[in-house]
Every structure is written in C-alpha cells, then in structure tokens.
N, C-alpha and C. Protein backbone atom coordinates (compact mmCIF):
# COMPACT_ATOMS: atom_id res chain seq x y z
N UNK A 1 32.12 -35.11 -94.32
CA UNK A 1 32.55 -36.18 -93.44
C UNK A 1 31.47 -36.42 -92.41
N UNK A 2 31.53 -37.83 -91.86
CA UNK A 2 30.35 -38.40 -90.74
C UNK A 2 31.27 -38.83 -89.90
N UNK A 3 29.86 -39.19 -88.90
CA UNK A 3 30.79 -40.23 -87.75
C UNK A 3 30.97 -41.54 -88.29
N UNK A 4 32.17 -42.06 -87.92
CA UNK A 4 32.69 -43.35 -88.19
C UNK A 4 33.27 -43.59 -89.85
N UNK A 5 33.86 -41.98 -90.71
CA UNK A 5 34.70 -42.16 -91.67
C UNK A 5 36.29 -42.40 -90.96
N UNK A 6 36.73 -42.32 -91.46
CA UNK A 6 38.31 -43.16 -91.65
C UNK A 6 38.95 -42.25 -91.90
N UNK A 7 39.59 -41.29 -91.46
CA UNK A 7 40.13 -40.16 -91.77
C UNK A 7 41.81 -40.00 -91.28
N UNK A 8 42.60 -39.12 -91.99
CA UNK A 8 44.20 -38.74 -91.33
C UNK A 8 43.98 -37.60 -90.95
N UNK A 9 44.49 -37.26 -89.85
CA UNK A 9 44.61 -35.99 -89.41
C UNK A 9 45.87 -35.06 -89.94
N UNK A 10 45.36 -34.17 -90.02
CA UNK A 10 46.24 -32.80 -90.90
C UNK A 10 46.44 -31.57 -90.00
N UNK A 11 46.85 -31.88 -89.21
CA UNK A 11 46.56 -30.60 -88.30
C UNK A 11 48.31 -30.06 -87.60
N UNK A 12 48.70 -29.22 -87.18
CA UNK A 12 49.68 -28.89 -86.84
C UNK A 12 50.00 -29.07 -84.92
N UNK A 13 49.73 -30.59 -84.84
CA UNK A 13 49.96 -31.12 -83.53
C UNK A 13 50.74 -32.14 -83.46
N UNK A 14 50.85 -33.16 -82.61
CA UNK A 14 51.54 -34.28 -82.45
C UNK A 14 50.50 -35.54 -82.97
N UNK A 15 49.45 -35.11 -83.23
CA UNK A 15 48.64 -35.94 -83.88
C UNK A 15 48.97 -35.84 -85.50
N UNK A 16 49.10 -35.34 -86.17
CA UNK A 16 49.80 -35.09 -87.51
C UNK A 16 49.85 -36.10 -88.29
N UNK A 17 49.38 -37.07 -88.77
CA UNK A 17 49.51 -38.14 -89.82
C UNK A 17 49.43 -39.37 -89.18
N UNK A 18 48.61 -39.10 -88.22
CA UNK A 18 47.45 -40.00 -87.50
C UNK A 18 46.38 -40.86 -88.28
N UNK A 19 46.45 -42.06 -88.16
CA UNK A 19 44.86 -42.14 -88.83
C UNK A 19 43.94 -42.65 -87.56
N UNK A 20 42.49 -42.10 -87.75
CA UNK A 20 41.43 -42.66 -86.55
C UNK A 20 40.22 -42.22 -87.39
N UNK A 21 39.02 -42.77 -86.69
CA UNK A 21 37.90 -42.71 -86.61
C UNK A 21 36.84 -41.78 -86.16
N UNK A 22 36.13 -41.14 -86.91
CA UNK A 22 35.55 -39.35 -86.33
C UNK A 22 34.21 -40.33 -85.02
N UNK A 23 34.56 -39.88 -83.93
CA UNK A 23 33.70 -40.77 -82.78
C UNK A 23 32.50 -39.53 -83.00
N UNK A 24 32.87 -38.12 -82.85
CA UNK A 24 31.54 -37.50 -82.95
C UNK A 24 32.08 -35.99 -83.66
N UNK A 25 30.93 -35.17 -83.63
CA UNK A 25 30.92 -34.20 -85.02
C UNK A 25 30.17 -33.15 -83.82
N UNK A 26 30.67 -31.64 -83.77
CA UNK A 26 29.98 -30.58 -83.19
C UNK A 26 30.21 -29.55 -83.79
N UNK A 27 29.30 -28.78 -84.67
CA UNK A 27 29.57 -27.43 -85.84
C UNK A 27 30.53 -28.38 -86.38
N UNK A 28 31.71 -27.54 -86.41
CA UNK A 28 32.85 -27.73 -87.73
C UNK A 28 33.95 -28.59 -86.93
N UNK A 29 33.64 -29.16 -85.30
CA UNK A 29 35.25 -29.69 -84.70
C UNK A 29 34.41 -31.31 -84.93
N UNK A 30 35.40 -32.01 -85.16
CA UNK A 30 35.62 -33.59 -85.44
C UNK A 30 36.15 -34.20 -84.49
N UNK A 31 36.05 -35.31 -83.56
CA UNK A 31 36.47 -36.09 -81.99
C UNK A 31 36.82 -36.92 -82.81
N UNK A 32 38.51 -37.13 -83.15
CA UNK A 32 39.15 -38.67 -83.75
C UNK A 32 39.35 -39.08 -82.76
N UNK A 33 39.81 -40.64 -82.31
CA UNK A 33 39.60 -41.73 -81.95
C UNK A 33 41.05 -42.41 -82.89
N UNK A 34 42.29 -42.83 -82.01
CA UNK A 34 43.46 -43.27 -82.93
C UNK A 34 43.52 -44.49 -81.79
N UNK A 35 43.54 -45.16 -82.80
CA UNK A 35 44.11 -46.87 -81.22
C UNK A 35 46.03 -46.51 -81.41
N UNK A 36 46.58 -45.46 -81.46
CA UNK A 36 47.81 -45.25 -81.53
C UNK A 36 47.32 -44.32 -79.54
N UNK A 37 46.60 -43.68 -79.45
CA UNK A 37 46.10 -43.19 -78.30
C UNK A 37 44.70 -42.80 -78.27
N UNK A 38 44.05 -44.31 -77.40
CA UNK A 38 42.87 -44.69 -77.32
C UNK A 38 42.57 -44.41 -75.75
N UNK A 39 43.47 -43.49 -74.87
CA UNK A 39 42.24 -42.89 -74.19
C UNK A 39 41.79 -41.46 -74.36
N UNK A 40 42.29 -40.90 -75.40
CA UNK A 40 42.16 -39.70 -75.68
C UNK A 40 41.38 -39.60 -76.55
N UNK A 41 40.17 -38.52 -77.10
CA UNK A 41 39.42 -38.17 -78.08
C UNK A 41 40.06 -37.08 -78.68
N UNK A 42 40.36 -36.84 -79.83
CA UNK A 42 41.08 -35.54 -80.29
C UNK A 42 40.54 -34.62 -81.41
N UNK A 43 40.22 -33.49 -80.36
CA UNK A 43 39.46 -32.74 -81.27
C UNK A 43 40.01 -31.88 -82.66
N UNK A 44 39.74 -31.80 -83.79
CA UNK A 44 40.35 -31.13 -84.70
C UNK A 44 39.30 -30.88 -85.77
N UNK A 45 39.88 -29.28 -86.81
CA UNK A 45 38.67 -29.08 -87.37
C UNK A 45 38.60 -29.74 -88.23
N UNK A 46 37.29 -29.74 -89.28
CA UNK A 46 37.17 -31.03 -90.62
C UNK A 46 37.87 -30.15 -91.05
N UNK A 47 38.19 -29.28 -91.31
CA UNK A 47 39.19 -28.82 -92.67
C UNK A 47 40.22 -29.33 -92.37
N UNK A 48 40.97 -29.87 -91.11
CA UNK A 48 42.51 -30.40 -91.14
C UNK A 48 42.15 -31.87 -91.12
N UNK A 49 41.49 -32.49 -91.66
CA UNK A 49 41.07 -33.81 -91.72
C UNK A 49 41.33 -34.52 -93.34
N UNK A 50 41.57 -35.74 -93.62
CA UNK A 50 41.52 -36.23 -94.77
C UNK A 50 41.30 -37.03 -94.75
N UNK A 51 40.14 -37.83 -95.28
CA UNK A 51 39.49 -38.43 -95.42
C UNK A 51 40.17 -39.45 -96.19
N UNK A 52 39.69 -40.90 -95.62
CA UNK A 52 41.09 -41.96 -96.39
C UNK A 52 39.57 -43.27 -96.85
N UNK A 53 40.32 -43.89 -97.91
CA UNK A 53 39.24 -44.89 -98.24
C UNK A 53 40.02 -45.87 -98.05
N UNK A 54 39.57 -47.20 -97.35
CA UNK A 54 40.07 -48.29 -97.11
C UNK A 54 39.57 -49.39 -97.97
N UNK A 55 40.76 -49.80 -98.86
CA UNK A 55 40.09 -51.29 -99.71
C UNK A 55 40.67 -52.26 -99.21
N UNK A 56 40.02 -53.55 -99.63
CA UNK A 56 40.73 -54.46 -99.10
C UNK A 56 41.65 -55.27 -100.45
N UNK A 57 41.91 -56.23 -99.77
CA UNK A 57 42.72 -56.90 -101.54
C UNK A 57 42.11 -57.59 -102.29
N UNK A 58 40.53 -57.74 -101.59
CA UNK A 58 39.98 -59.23 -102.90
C UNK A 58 38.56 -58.00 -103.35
N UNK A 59 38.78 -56.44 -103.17
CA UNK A 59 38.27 -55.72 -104.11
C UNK A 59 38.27 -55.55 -105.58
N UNK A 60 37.49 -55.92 -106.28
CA UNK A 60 38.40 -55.59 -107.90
C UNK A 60 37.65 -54.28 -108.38
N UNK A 61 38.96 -53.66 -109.15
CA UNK A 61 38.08 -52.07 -109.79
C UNK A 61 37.91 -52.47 -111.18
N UNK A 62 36.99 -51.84 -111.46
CA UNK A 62 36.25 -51.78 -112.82
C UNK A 62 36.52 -50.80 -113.30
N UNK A 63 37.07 -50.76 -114.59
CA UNK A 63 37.22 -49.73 -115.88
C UNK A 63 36.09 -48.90 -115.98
C-alpha cells in the first residue's frame, strides 16, 4: 500500500469499516483520512487495512 490508495479499515476501533485515504505511511502505521471524520488523521497498522479498488460504471472488463 501507498499514499493516496483507497483503503477500509480493519481494525478493532470505532473506525472499523471505514473507508479513507492513506494521507501518510511511517514503518508499518498508515494516517487514514475518512470525510466521515475529517479532522482527525487515524493511525492504524497496514495489516488492519484493506485495500479497496474503485471502478466507475462506464469501465468495461475484458475476458
């Protein structure tokens, strides 16, 4: 994971199935960024992180 993937948080807080934006990266802790609570930075490790891919609708997948 980088800064500015798209990630859910997995972690055993009140943040819990959050989705936000990794604002910055130090060793192994990740600073999400949720506009659910955007004055807070919330630190959590990448292992409680999941990483989400965002498509849009006029994507088409190929076989």
């Amino acid at each position: 994971m980088q800064v500015g993937d798209i990630v859910r948080v997995n972690d055993k807080t009140d943040w819990q199935g959050l989705y936000g934006i990794i604002d910055r990266i130090h060793e192994d802790l990740a600073f999400v960024f949720c506009v659910n609570r955007p004055g807070h930075l919330h630190p959590v490790s990448l292992k409680d992180l999941i990483s989400e891919e965002i498509k849009t609708k006029n994507q088409q997948y190929l076989p």
